[in-house]
N, C-alpha and C. Protein backbone atom coordinates (compact mmCIF):
# COMPACT_ATOMS: atom_id res chain seq x y z
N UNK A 1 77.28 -60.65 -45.82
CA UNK A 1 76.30 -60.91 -46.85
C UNK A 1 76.95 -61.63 -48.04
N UNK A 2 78.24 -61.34 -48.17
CA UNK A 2 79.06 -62.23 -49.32
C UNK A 2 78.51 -63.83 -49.04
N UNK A 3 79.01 -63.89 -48.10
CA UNK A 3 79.05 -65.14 -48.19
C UNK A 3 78.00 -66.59 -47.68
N UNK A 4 76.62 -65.55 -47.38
CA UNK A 4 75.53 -66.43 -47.64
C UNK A 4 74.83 -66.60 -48.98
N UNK A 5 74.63 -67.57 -48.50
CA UNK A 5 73.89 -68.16 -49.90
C UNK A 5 72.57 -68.01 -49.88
N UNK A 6 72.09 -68.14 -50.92
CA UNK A 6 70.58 -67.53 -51.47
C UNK A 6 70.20 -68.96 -50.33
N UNK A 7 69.93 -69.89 -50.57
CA UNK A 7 69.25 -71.01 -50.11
C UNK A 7 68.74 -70.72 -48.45
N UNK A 8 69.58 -70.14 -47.85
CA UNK A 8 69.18 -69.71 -46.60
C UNK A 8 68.26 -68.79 -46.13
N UNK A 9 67.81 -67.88 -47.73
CA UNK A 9 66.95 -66.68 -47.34
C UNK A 9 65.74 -66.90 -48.17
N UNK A 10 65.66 -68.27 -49.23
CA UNK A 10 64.87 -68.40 -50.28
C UNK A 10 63.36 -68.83 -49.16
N UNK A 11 62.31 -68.54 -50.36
CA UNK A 11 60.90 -69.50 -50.03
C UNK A 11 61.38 -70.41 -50.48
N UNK A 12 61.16 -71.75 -49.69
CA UNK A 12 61.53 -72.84 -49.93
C UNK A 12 59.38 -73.46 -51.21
N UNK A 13 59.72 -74.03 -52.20
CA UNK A 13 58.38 -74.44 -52.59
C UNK A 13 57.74 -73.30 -52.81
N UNK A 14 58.08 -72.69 -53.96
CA UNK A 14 57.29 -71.41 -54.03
C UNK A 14 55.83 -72.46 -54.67
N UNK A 15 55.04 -70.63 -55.02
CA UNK A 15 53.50 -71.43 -54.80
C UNK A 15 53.64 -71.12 -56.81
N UNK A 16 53.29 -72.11 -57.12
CA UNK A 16 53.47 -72.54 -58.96
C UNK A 16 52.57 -72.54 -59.56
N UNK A 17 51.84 -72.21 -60.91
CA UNK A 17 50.53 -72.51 -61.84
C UNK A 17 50.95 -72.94 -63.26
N UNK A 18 50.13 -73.73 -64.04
CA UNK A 18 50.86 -73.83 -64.80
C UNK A 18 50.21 -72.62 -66.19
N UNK A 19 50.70 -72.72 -67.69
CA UNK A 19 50.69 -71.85 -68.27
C UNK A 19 48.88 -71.41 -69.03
N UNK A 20 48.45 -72.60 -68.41
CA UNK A 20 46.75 -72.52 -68.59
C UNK A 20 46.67 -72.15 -67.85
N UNK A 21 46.58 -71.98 -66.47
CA UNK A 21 45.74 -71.40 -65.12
C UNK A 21 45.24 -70.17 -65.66
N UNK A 22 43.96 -69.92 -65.24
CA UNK A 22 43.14 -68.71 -65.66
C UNK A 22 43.54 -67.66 -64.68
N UNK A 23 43.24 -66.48 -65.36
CA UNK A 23 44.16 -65.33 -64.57
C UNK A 23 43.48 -64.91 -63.40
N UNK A 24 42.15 -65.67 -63.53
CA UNK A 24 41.47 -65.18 -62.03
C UNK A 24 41.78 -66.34 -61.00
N UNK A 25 41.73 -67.14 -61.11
CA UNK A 25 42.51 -68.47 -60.77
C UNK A 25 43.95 -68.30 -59.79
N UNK A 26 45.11 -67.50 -60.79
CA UNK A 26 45.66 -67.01 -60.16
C UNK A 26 46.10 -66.12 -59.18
N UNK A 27 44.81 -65.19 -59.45
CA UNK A 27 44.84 -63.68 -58.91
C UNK A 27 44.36 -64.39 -57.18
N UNK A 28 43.10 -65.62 -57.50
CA UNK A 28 42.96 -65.89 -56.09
C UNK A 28 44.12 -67.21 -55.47
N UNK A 29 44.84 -67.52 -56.07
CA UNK A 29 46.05 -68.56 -55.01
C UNK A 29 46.70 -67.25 -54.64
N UNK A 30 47.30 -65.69 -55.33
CA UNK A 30 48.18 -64.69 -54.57
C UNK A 30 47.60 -64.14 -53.68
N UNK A 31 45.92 -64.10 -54.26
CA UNK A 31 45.29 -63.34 -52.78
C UNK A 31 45.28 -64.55 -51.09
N UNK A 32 44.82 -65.69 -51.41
CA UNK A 32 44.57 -66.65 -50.60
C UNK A 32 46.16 -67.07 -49.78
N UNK A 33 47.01 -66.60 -50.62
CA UNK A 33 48.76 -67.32 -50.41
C UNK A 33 49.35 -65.92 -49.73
N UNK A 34 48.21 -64.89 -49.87
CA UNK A 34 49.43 -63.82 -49.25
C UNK A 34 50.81 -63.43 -50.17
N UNK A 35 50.37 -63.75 -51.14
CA UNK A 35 52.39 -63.69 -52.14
C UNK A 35 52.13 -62.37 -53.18
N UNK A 36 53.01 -62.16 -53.60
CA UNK A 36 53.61 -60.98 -55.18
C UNK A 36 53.59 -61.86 -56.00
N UNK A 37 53.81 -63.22 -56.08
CA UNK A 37 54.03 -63.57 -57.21
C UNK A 37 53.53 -65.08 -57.41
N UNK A 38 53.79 -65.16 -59.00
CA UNK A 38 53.47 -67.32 -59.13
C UNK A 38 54.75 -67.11 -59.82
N UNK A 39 55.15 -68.16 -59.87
CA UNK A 39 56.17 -69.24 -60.87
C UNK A 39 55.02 -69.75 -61.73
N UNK A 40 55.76 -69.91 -62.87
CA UNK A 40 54.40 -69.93 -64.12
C UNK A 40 55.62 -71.62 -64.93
N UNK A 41 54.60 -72.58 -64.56
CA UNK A 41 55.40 -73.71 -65.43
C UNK A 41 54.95 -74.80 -66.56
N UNK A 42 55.51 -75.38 -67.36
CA UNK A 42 54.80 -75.95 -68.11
C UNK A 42 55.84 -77.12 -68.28
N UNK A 43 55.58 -78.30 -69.01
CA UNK A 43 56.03 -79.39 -69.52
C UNK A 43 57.62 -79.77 -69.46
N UNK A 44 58.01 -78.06 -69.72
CA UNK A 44 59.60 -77.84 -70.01
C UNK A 44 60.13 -77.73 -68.20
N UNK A 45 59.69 -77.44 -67.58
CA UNK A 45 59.89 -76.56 -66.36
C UNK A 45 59.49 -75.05 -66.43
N UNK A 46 60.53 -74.40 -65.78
CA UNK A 46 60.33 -72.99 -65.24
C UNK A 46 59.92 -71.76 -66.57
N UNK A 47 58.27 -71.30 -67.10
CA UNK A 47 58.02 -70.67 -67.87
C UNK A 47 58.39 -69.38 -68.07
N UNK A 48 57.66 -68.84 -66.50
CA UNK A 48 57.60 -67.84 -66.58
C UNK A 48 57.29 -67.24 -64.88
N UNK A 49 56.96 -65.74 -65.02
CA UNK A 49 56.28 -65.77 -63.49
C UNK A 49 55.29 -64.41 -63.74
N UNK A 50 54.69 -64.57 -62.88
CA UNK A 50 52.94 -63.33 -62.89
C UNK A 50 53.40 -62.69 -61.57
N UNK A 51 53.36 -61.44 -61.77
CA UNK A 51 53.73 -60.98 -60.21
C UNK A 51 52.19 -59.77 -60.40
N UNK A 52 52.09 -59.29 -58.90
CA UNK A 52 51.49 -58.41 -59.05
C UNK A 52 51.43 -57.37 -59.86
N UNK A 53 52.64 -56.70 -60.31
CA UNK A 53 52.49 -55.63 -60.91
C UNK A 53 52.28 -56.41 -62.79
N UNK A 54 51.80 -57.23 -62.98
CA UNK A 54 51.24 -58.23 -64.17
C UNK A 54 49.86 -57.62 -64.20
N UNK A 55 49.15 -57.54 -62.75
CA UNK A 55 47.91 -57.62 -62.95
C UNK A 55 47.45 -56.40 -63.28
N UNK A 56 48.08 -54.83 -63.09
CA UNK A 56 47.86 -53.70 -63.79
C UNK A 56 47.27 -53.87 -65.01
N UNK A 57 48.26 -54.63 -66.04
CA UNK A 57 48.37 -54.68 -67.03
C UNK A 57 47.13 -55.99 -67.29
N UNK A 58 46.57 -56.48 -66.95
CA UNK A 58 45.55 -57.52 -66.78
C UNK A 58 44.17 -56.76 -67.00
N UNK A 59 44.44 -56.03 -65.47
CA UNK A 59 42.54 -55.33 -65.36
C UNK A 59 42.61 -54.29 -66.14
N UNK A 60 43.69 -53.27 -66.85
CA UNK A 60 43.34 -52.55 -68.01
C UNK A 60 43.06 -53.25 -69.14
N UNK A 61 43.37 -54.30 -69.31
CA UNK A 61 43.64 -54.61 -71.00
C UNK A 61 41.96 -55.81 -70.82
N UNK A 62 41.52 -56.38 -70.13
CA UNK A 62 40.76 -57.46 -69.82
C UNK A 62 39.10 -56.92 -69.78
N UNK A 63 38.56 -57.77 -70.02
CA UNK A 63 37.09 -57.48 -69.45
C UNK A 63 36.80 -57.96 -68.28
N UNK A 64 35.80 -57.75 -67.60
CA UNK A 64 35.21 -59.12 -66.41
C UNK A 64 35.36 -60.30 -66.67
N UNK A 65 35.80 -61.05 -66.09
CA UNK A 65 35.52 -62.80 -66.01
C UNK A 65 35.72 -63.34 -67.24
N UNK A 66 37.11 -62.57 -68.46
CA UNK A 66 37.52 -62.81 -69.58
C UNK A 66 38.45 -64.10 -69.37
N UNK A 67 38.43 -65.00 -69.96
CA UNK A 67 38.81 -66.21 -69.89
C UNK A 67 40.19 -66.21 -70.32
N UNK A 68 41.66 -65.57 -69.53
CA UNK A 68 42.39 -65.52 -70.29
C UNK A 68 43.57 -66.26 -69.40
N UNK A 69 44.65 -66.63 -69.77
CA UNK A 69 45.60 -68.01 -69.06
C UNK A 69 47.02 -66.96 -69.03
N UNK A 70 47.32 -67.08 -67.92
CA UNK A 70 48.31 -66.61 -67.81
C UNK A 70 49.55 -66.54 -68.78
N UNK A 71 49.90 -66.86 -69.22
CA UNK A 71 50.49 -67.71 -70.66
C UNK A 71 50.42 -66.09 -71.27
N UNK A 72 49.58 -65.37 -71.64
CA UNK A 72 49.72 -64.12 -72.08
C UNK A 72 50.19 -63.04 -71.26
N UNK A 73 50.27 -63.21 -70.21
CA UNK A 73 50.97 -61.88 -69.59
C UNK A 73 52.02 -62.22 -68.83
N UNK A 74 52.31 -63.62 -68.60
CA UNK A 74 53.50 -63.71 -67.43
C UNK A 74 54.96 -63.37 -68.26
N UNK A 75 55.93 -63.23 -67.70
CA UNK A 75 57.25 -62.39 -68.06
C UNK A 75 58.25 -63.61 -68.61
N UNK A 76 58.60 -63.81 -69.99
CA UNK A 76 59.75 -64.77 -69.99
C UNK A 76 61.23 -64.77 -69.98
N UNK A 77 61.20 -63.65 -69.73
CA UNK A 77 62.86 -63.23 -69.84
C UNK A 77 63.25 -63.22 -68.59
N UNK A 78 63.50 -64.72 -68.01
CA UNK A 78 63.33 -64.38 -66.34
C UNK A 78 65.15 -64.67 -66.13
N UNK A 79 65.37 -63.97 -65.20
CA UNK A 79 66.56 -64.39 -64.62
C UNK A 79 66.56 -65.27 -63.08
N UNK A 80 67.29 -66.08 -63.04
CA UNK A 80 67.28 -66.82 -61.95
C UNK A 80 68.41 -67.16 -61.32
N UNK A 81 68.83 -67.50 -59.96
CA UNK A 81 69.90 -67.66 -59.28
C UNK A 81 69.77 -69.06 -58.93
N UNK A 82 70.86 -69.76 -58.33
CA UNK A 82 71.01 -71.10 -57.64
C UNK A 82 71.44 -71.03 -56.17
N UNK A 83 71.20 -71.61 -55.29
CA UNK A 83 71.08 -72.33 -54.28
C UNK A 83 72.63 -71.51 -53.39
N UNK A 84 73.05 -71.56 -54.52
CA UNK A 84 74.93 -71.23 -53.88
C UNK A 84 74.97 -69.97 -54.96
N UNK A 85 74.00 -69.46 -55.35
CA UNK A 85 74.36 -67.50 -55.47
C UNK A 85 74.58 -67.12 -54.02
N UNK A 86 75.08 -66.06 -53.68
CA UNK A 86 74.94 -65.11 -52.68
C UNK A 86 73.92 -64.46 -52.14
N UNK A 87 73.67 -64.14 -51.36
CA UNK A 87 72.69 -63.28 -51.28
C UNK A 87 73.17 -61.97 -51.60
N UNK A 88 74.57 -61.34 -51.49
CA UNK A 88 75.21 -60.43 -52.12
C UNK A 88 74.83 -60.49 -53.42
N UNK A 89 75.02 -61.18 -54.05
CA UNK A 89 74.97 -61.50 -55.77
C UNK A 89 73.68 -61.67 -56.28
N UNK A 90 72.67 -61.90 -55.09
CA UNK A 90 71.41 -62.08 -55.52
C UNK A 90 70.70 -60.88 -55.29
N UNK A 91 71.06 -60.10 -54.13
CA UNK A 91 70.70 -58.67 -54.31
C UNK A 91 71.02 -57.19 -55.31
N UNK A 92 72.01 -57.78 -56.02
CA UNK A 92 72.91 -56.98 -56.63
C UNK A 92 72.12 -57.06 -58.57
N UNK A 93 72.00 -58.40 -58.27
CA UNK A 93 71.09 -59.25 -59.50
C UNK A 93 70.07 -58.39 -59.36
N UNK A 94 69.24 -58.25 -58.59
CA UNK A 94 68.08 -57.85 -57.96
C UNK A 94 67.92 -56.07 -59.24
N UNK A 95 68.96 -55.66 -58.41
CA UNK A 95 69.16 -54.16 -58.58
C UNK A 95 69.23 -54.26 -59.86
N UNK A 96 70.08 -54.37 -60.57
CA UNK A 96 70.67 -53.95 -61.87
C UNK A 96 69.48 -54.50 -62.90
N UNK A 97 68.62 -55.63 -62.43
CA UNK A 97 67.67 -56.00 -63.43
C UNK A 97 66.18 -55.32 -63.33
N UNK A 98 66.40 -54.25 -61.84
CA UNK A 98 64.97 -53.93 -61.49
C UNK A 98 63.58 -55.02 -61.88
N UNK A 99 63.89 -56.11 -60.46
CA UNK A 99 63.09 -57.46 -60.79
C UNK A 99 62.73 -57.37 -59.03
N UNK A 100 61.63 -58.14 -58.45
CA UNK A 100 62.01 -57.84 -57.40
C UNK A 100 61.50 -59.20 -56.54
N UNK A 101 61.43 -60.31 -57.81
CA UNK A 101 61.54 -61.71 -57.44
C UNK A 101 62.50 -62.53 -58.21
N UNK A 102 63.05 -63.33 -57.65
CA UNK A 102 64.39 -63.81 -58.16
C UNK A 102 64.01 -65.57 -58.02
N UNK A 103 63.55 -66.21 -58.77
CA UNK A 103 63.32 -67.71 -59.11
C UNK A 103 64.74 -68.15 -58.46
N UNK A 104 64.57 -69.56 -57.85
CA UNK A 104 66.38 -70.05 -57.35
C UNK A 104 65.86 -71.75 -58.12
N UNK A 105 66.95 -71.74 -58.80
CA UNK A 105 66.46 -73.14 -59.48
C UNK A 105 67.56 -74.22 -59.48
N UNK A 106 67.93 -75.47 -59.37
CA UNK A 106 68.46 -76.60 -59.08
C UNK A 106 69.72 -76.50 -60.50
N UNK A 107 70.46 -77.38 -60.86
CA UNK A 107 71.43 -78.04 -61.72
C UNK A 107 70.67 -77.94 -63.41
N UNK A 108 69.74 -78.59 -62.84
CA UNK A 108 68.58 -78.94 -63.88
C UNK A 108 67.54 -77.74 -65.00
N UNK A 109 67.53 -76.91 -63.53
CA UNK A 109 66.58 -75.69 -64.14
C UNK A 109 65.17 -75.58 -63.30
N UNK A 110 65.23 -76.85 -62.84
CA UNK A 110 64.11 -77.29 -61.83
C UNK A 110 63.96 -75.84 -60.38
N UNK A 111 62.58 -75.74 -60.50
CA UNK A 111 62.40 -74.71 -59.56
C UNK A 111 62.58 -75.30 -58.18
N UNK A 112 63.38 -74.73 -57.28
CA UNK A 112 63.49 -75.24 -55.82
C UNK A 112 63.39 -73.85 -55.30
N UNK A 113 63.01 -72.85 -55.22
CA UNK A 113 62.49 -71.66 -54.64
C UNK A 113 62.58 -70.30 -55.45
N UNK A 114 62.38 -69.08 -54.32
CA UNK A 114 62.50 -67.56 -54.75
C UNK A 114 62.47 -66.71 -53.60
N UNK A 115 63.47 -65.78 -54.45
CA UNK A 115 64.04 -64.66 -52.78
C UNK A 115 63.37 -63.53 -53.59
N UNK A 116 62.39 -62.72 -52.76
CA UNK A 116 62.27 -61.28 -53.13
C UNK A 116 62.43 -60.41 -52.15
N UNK A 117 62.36 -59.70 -52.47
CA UNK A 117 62.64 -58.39 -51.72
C UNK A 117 62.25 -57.84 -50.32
N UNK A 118 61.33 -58.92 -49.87
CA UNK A 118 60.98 -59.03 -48.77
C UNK A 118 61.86 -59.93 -48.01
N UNK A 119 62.22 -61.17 -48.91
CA UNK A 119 63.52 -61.67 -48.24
C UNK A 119 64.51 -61.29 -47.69
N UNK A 120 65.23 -60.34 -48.64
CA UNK A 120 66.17 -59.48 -48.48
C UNK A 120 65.96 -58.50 -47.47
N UNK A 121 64.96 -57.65 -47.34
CA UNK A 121 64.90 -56.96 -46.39
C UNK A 121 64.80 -57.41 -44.64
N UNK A 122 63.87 -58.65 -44.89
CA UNK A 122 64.22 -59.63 -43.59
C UNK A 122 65.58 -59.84 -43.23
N UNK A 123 66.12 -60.49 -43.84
CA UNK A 123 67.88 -60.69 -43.66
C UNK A 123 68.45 -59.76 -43.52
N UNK A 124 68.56 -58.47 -43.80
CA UNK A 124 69.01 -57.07 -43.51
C UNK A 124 68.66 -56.72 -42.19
N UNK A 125 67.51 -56.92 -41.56
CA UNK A 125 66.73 -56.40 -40.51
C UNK A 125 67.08 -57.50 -39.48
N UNK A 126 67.91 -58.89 -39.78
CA UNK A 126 67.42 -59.77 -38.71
C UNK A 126 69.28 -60.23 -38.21
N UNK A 127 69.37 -59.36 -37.30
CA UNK A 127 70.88 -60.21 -36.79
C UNK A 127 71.47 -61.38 -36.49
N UNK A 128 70.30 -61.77 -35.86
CA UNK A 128 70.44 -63.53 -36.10
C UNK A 128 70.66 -64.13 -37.04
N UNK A 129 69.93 -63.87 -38.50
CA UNK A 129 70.28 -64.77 -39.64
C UNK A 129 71.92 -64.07 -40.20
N UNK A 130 72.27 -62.79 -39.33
CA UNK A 130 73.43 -62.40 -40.04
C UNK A 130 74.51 -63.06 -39.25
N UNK A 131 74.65 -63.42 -38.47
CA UNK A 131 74.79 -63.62 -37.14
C UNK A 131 75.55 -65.15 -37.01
N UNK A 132 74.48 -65.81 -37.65
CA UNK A 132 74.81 -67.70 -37.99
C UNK A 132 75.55 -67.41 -39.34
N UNK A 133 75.96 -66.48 -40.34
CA UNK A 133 76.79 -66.62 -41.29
C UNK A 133 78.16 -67.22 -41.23
């Protein structure tokens, strides 16, 4: 596990909104995409991200069909890995920040994927991908 790299276990093209997208908007690309999470971006690049456990905090605080943009609840204190983290180092990241999506972003800052915890547990479970290390 040292010595793979995140890039091998990442979603390649995670699924992205930007910091207007309305929160119902979003709620249906995670339902329709099957995912935990968005990458939340704006002008700069990589904002922020809305994961499921966002939306707790959504349908308590919200009314019905309240017009509100993600921009208010997505998380900015994000940590992110590159391409050539570990997956050791990216699981370890994982732990100590109790996060359980990990943005993987380019030189630039530019989003080029995200490993969560489902990743990780795939690669744990799959001898083959341990296998081609």
């Amino acid at each position: 596990m040292n010595d793979i790299f995140v890039s091998r276990i990442m979603t390649a093209a995670p699924v992205t909104v930007s910091t207007d997208t309305f929160v119902e908007a979003a709620a249906n690309r995670m339902l329709d995409g099957d995912i935990g999470s968005l990458l939340v971006t704006d002008e700069d690049g990589l904002a922020g991200i809305l994961t499921t456990t966002d939306f707790v905090a959504i349908v308590a605080a919200s009314k019905p069909k309240a017009e509100t943009t993600v921009k208010r609840y997505m998380s900015t204190d994000l940590v992110t890995a590159t391409a050539q983290t570990t997956v050791a180092e990216a699981a370890e990241t994982m732990v100590e920040e109790n996060i359980h999506h990990l943005p993987v972003v380019d030189d630039d800052g530019s989003v080029i994927g995200i490993v969560t915890t489902t990743d990780l547990a795939g690669y744990v479970s799959s001898p083959e991908l341990q296998s081609t290390a």
